[in-house]
N, C-alpha and C. Protein backbone atom coordinates (compact mmCIF):
# COMPACT_ATOMS: atom_id res chain seq x y z
N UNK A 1 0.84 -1.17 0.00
CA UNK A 1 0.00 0.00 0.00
C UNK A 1 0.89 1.24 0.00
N UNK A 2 0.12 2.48 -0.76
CA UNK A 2 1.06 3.36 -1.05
C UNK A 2 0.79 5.06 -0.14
N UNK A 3 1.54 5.43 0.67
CA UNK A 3 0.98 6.65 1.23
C UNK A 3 0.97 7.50 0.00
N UNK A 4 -0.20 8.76 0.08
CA UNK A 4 -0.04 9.54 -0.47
C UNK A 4 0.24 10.87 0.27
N UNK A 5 1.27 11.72 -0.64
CA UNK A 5 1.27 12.75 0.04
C UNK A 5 0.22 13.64 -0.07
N UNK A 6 -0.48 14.65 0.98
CA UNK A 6 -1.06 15.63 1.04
C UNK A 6 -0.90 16.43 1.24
N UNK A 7 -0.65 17.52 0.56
CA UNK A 7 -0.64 18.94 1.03
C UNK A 7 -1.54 19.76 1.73
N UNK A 8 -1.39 20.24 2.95
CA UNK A 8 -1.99 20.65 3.57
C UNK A 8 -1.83 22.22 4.63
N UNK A 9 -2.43 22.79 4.51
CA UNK A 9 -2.26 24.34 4.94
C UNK A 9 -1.32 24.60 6.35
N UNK A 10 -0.86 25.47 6.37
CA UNK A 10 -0.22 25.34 7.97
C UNK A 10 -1.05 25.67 8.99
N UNK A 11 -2.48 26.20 9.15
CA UNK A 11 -3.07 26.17 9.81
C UNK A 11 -3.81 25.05 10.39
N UNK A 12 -4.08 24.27 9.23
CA UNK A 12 -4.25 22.29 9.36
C UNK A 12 -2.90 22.20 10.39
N UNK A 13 -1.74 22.29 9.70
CA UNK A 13 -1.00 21.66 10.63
C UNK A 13 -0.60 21.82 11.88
N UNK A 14 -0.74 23.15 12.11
CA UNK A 14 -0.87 24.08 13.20
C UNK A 14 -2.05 23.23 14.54
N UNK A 15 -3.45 23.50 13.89
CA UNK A 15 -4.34 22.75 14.90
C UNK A 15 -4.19 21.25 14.91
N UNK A 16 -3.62 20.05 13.95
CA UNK A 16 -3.15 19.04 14.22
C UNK A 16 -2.59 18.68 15.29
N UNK A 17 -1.20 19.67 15.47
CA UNK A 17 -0.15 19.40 16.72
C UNK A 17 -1.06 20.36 18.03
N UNK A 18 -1.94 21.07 18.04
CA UNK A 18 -2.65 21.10 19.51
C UNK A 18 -3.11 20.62 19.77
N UNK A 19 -4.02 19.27 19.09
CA UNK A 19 -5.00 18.66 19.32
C UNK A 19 -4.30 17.47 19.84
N UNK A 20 -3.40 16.94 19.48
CA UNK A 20 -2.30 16.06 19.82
C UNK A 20 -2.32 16.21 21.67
N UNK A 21 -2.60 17.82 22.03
CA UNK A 21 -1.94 18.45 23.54
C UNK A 21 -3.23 18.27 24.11
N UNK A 22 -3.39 16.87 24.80
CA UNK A 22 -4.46 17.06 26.34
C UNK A 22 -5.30 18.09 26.55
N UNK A 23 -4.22 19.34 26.97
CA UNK A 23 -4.98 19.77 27.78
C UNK A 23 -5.37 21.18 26.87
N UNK A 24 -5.01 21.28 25.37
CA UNK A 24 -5.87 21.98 24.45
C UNK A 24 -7.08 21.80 24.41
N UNK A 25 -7.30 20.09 24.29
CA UNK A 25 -8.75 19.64 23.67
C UNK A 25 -9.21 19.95 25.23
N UNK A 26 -9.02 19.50 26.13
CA UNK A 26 -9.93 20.12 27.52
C UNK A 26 -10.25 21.64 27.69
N UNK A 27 -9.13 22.48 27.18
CA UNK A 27 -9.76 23.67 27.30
C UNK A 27 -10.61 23.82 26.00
N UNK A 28 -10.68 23.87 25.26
CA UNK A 28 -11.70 23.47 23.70
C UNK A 28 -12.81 23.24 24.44
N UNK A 29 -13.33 22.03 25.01
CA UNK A 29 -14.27 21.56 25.21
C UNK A 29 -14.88 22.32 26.46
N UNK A 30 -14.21 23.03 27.62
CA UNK A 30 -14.96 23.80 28.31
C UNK A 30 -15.15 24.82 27.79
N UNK A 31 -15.06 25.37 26.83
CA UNK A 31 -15.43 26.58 25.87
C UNK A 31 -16.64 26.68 25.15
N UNK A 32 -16.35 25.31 24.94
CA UNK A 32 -17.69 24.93 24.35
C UNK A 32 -19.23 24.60 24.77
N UNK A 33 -18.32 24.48 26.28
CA UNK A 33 -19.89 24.09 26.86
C UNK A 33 -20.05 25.25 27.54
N UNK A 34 -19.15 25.82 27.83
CA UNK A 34 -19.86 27.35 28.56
C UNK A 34 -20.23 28.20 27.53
N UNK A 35 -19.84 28.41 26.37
CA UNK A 35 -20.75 28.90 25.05
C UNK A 35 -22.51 28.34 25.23
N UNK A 36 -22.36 26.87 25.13
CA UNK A 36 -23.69 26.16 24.92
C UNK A 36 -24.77 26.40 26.19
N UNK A 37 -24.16 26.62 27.19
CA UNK A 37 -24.87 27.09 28.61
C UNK A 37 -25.39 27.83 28.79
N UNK A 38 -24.73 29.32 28.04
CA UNK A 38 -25.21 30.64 28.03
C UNK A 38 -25.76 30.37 27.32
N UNK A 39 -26.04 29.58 25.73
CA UNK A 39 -27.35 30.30 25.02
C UNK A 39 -28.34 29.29 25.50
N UNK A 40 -28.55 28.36 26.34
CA UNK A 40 -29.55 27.41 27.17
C UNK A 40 -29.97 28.72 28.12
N UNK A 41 -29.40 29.42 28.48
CA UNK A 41 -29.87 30.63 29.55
C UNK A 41 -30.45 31.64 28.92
N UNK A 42 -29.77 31.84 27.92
CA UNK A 42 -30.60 33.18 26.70
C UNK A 42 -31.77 32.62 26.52
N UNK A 43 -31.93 31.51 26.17
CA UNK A 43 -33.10 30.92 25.45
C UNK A 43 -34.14 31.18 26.69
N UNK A 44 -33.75 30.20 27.80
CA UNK A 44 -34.56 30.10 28.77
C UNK A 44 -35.07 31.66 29.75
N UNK A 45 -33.60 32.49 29.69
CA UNK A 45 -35.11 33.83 29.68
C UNK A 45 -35.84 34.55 28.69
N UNK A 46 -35.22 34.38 27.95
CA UNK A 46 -36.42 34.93 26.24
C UNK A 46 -37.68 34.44 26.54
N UNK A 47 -37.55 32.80 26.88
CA UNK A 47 -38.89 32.15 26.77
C UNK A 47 -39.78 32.60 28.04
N UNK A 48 -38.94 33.13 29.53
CA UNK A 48 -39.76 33.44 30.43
C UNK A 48 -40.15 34.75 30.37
N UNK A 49 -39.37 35.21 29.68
CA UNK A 49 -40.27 36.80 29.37
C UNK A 49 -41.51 36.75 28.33
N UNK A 50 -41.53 36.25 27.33
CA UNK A 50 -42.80 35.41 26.64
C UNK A 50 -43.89 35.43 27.15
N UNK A 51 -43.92 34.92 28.58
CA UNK A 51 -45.38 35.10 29.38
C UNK A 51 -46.38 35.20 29.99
């Protein structure tokens, strides 16, 4: 079987080697959920002002 090469941007390669780093993807992922929290809270007072 034959590798092929790919060319690929340095920003690909860039987030490749952080993702590689523990404790990147952990901070990633609490980012993400405190993003997703606040708009569960936006939502949920929009909807209590509603009525």
């Amino acid at each position: 079987m034959t590798k092929k090469i790919v060319a690929e941007s340095p920003k690909i390669r860039e987030l490749r080697e952080k993702i590689k780093d523990h404790g990147y993807v952990q901070d990633a992922i609490q980012r993400i959920a405190l993003v997703l929290s606040n708009k569960l809270i936006e939502g949920r007072n929009i909807h209590e002002r509603q009525r």
